[in-house]
N, C-alpha and C. Protein backbone atom coordinates (compact mmCIF):
# COMPACT_ATOMS: atom_id res chain seq x y z
N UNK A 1 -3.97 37.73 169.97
CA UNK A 1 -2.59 38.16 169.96
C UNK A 1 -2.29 38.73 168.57
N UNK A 2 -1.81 39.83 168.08
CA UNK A 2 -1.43 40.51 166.92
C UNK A 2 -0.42 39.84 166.54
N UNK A 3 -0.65 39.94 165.21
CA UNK A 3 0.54 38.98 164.15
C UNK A 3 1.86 38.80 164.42
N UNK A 4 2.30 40.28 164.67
CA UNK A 4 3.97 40.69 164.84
C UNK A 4 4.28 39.70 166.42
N UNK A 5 3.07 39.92 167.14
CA UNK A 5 3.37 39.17 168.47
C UNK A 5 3.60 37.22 168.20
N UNK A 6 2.90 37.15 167.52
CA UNK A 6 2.76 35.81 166.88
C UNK A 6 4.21 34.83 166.12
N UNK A 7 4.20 35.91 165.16
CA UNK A 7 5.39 35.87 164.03
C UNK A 7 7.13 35.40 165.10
N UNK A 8 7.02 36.52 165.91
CA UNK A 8 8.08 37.01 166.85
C UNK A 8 8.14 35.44 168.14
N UNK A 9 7.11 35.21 168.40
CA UNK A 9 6.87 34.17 169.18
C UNK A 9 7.73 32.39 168.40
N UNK A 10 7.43 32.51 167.06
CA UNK A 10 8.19 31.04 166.39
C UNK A 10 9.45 31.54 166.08
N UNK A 11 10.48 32.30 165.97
CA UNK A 11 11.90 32.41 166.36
C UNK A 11 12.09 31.08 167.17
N UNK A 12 13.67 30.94 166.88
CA UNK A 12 14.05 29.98 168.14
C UNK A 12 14.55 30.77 169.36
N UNK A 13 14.24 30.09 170.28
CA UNK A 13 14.73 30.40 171.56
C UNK A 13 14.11 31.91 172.02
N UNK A 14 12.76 32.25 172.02
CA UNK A 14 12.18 33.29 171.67
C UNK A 14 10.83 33.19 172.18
N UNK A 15 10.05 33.86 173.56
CA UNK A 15 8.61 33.71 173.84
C UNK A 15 8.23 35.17 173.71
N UNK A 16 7.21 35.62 172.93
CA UNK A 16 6.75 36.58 172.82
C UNK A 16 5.74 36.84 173.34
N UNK A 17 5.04 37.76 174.08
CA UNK A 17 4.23 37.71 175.02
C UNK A 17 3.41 39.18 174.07
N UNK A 18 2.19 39.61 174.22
CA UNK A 18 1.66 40.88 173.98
C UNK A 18 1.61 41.55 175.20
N UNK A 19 1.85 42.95 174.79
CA UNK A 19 2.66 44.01 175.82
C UNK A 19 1.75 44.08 176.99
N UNK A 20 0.69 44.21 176.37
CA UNK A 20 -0.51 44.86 177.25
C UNK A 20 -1.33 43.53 178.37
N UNK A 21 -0.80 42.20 177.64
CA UNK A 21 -1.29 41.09 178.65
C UNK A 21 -0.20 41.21 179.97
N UNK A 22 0.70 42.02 180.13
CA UNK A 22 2.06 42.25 181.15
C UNK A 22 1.49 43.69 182.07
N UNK A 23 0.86 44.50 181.51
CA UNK A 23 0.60 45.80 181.80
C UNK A 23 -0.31 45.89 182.90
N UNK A 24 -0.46 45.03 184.12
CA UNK A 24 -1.23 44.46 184.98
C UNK A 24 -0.33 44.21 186.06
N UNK A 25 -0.92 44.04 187.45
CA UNK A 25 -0.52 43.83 188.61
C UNK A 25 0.32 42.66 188.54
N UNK A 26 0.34 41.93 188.13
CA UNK A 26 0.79 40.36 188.09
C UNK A 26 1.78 40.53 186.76
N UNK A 27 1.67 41.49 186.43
CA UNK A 27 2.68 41.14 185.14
C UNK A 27 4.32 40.92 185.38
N UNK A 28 4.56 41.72 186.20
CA UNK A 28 6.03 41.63 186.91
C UNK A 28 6.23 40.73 187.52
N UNK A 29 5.38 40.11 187.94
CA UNK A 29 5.49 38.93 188.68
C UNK A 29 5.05 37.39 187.27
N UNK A 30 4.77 37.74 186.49
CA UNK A 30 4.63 36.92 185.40
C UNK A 30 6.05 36.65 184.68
N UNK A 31 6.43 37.86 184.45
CA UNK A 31 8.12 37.75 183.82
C UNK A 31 9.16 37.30 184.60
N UNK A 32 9.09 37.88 186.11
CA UNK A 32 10.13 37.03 187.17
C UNK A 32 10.06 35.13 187.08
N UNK A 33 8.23 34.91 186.71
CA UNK A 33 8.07 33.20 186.86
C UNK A 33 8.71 33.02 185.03
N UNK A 34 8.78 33.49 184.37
CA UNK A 34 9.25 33.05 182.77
C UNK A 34 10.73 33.03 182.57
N UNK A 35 11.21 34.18 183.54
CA UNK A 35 12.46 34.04 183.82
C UNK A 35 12.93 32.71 184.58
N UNK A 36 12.61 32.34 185.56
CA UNK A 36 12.88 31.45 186.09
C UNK A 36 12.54 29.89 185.67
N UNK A 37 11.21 29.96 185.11
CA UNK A 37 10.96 28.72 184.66
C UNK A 37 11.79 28.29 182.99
N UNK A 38 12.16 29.38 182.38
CA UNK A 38 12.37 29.16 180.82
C UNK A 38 14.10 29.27 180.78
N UNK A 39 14.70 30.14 181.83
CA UNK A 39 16.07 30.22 181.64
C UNK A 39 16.47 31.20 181.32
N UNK A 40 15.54 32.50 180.91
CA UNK A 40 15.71 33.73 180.28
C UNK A 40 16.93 34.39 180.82
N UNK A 41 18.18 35.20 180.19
CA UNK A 41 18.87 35.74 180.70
C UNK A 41 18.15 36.91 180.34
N UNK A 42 17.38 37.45 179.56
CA UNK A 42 16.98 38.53 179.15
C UNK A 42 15.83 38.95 179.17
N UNK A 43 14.80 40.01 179.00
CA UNK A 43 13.71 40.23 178.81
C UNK A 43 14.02 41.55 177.56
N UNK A 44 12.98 41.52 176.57
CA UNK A 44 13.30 42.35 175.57
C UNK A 44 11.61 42.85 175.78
N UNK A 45 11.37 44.11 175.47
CA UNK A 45 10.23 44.34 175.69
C UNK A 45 9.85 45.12 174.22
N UNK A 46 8.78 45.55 173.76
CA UNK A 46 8.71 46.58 172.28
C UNK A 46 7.32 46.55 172.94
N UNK A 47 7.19 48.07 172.60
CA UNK A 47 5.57 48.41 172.48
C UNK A 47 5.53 49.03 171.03
C-alpha cells in the first residue's frame, strides 16, 4: 500500500483503501459491504 494511502488511513474516522485494489469486479461490491458494515455516509475516492 503507498504511503499517502497509509498516512490517510490513521486519520480518525477515516479507511483508506488503494485505488487500484477497488478497480476490479468486486470492488463495487467491496465499498457497498464498507458502507454498510463501517457506517460510511460517504465514499471519497482520489486517484
Amino acid at each position: 500500500m503507498p504511503k499517502i494511502v497509509e498516512e490517510i488511513d490513521q486519520l480518525d474516522n477515516v479507511c483508506a483503501y488503494e485505488y487500484l485494489n477497488l478497480c476490479t469486479s468486486g470492488g463495487a461490491e467491496f465499498m457497498k459491504e464498507q458502507i454498510d458494515e463501517k457506517g460510511f455516509d460517504r465514499i471519497i475516492m482520489a486517484a
